[in-house]
N, C-alpha and C. Protein backbone atom coordinates (compact mmCIF):
# COMPACT_ATOMS: atom_id res chain seq x y z
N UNK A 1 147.97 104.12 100.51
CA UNK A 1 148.56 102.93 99.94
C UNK A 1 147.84 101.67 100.44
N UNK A 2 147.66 101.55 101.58
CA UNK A 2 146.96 100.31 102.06
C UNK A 2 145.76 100.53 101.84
N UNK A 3 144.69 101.52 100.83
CA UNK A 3 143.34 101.42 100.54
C UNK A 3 143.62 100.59 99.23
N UNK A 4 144.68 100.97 98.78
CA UNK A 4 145.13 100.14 97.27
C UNK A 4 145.66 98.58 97.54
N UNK A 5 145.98 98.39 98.34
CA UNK A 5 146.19 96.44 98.41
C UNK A 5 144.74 96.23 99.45
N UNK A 6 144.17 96.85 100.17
CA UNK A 6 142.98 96.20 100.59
C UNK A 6 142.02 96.57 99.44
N UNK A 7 141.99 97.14 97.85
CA UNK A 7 141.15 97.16 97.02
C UNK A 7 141.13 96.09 96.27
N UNK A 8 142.96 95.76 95.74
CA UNK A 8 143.27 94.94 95.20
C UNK A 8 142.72 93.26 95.72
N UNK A 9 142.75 93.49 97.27
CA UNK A 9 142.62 91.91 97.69
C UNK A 9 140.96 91.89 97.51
N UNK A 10 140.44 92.70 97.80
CA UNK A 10 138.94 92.75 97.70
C UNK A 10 138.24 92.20 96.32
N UNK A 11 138.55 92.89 94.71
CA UNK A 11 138.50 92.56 93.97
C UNK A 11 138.94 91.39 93.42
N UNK A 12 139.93 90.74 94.17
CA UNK A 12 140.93 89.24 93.76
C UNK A 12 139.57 87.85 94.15
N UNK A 13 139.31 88.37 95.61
CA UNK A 13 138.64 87.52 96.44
C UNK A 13 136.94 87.96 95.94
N UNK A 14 136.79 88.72 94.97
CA UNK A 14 134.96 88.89 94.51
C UNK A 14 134.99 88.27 93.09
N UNK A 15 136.25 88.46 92.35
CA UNK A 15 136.91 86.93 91.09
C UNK A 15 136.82 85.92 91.18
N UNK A 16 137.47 85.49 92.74
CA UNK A 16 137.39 84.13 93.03
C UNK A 16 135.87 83.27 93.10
N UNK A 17 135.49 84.19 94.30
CA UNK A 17 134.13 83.95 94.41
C UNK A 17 133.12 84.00 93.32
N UNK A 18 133.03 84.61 92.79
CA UNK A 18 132.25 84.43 90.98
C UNK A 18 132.73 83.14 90.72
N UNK A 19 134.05 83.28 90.53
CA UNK A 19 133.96 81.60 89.81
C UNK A 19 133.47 80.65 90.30
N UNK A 20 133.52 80.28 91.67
CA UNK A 20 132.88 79.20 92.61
C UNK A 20 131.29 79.27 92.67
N UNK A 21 131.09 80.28 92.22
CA UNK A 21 129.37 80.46 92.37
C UNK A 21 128.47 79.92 91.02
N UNK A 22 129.67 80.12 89.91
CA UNK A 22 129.06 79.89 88.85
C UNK A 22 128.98 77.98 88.71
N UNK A 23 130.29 77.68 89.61
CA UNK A 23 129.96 76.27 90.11
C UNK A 23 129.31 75.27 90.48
N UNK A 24 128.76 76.55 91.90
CA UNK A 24 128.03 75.53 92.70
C UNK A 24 126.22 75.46 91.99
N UNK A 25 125.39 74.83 92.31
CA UNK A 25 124.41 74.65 91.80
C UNK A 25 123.09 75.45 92.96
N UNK A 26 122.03 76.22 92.53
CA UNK A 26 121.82 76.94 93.09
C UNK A 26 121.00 76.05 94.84
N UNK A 27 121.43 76.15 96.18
CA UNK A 27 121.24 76.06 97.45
C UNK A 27 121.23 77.38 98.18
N UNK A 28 121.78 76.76 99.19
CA UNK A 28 121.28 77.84 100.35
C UNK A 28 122.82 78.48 100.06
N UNK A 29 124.07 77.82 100.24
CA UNK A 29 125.22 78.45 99.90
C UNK A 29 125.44 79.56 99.29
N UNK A 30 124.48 79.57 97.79
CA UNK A 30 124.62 80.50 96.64
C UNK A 30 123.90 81.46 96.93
N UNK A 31 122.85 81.24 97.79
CA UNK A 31 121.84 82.36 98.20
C UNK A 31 122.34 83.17 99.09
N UNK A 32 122.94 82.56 100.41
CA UNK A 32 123.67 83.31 101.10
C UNK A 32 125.00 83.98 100.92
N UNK A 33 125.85 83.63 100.02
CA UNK A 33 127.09 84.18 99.45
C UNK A 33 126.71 85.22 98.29
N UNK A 34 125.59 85.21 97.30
CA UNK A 34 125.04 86.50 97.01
C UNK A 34 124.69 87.49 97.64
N UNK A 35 123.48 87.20 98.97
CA UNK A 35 123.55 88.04 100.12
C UNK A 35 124.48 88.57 100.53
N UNK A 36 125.56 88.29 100.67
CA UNK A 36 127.08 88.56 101.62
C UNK A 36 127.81 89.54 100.28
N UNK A 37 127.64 89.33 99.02
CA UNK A 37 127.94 89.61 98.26
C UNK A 37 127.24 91.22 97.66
N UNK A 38 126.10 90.97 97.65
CA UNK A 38 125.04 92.79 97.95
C UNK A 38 125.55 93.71 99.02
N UNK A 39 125.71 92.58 100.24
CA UNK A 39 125.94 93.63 101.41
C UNK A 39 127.40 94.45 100.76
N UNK A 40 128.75 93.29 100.49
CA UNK A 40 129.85 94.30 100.77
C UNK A 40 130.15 94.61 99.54
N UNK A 41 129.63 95.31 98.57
CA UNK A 41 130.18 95.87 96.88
C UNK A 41 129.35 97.38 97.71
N UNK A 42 128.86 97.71 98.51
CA UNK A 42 128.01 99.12 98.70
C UNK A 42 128.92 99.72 100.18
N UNK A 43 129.05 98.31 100.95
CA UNK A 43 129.79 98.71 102.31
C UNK A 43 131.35 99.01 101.58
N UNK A 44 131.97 98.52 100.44
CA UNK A 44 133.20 99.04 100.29
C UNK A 44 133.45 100.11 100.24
N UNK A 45 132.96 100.32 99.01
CA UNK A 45 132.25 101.67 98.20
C UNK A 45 132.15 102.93 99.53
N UNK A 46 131.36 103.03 100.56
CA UNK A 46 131.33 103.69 101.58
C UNK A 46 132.50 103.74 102.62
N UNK A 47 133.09 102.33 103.02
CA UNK A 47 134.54 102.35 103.69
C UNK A 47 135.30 103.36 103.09
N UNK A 48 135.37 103.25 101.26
CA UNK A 48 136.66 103.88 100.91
C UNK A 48 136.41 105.58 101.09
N UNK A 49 135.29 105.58 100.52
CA UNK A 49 134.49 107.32 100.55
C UNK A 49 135.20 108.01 102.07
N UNK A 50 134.43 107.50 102.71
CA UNK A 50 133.87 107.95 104.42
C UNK A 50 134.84 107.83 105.46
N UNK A 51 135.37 106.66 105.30
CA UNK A 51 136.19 105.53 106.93
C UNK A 51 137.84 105.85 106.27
N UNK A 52 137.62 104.17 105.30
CA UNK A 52 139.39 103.91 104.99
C UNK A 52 139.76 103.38 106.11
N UNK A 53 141.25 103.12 105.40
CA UNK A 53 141.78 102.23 106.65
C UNK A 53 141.90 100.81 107.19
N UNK A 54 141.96 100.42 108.00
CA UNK A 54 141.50 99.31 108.68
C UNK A 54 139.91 98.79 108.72
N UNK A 55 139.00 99.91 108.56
CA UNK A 55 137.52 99.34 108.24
C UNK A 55 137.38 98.43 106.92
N UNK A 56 138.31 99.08 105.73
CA UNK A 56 137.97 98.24 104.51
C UNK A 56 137.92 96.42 104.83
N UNK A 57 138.51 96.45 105.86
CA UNK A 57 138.70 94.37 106.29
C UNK A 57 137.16 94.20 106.32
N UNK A 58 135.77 95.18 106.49
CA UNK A 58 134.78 94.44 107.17
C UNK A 58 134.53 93.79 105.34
N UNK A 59 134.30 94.56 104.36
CA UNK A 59 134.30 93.84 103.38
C UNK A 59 134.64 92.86 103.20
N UNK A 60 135.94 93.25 103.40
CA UNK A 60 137.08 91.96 102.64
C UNK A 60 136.48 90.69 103.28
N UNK A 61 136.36 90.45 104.43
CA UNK A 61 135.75 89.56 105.07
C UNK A 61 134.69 88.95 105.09
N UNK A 62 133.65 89.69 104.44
CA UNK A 62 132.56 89.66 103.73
C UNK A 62 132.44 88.21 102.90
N UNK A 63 133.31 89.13 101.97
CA UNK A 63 133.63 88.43 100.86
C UNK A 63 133.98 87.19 100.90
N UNK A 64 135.38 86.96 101.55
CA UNK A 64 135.64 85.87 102.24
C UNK A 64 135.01 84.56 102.97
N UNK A 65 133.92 85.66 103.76
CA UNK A 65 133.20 84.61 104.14
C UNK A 65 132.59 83.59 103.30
N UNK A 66 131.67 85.02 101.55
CA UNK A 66 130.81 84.05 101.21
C UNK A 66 132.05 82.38 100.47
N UNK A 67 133.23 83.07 99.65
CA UNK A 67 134.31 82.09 99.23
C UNK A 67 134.38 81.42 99.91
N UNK A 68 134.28 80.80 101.59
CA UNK A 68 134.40 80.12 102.58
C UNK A 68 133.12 79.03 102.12
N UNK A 69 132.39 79.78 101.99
CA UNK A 69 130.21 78.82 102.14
C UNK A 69 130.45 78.22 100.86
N UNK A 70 131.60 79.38 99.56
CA UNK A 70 130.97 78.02 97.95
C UNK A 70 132.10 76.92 98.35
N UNK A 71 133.16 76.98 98.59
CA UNK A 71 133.98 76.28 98.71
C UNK A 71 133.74 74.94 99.14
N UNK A 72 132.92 75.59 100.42
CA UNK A 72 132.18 74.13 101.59
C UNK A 72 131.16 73.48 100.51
N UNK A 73 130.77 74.41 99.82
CA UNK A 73 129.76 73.32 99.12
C UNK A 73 129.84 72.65 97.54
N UNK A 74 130.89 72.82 97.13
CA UNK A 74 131.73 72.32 96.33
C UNK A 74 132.34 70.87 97.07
């Protein structure tokens, strides 16, 4: 059950972030929140396979972070 609301929040927060990206104008922000963005769509993908659990946060956080960088640069 908690792989299903840490999927749900994962996918909410890679929505969000799309939209803000399509925002911001291309910098270092967009470059690095794509980066952040490659890394965790493959690290999920493997959390859910392999781990589960409490590992799925390293994504989520991921993610988060890059929504943190468009935000700032908005």
């Amino acid at each position: 059950m908690m792989e299903l609301i840490l999927l749900v929040l994962f996918c909410w927060l890679f929505w969000k972030a799309l939209g803000l990206a399509f925002r911001v104008a291309w910098g270092a922000a967009k470059i690095t929140a794509s980066l952040l963005f490659l890394c965790a769509v493959p690290l999920l993908v493997l959390c859910m396979i392999f781990a589960g659990g409490f590992l799925l946060l390293i994504p989520i956080a991921m993610v988060g972070a890059a929504v943190g960088l468009l935000k700032a640069a908005l």
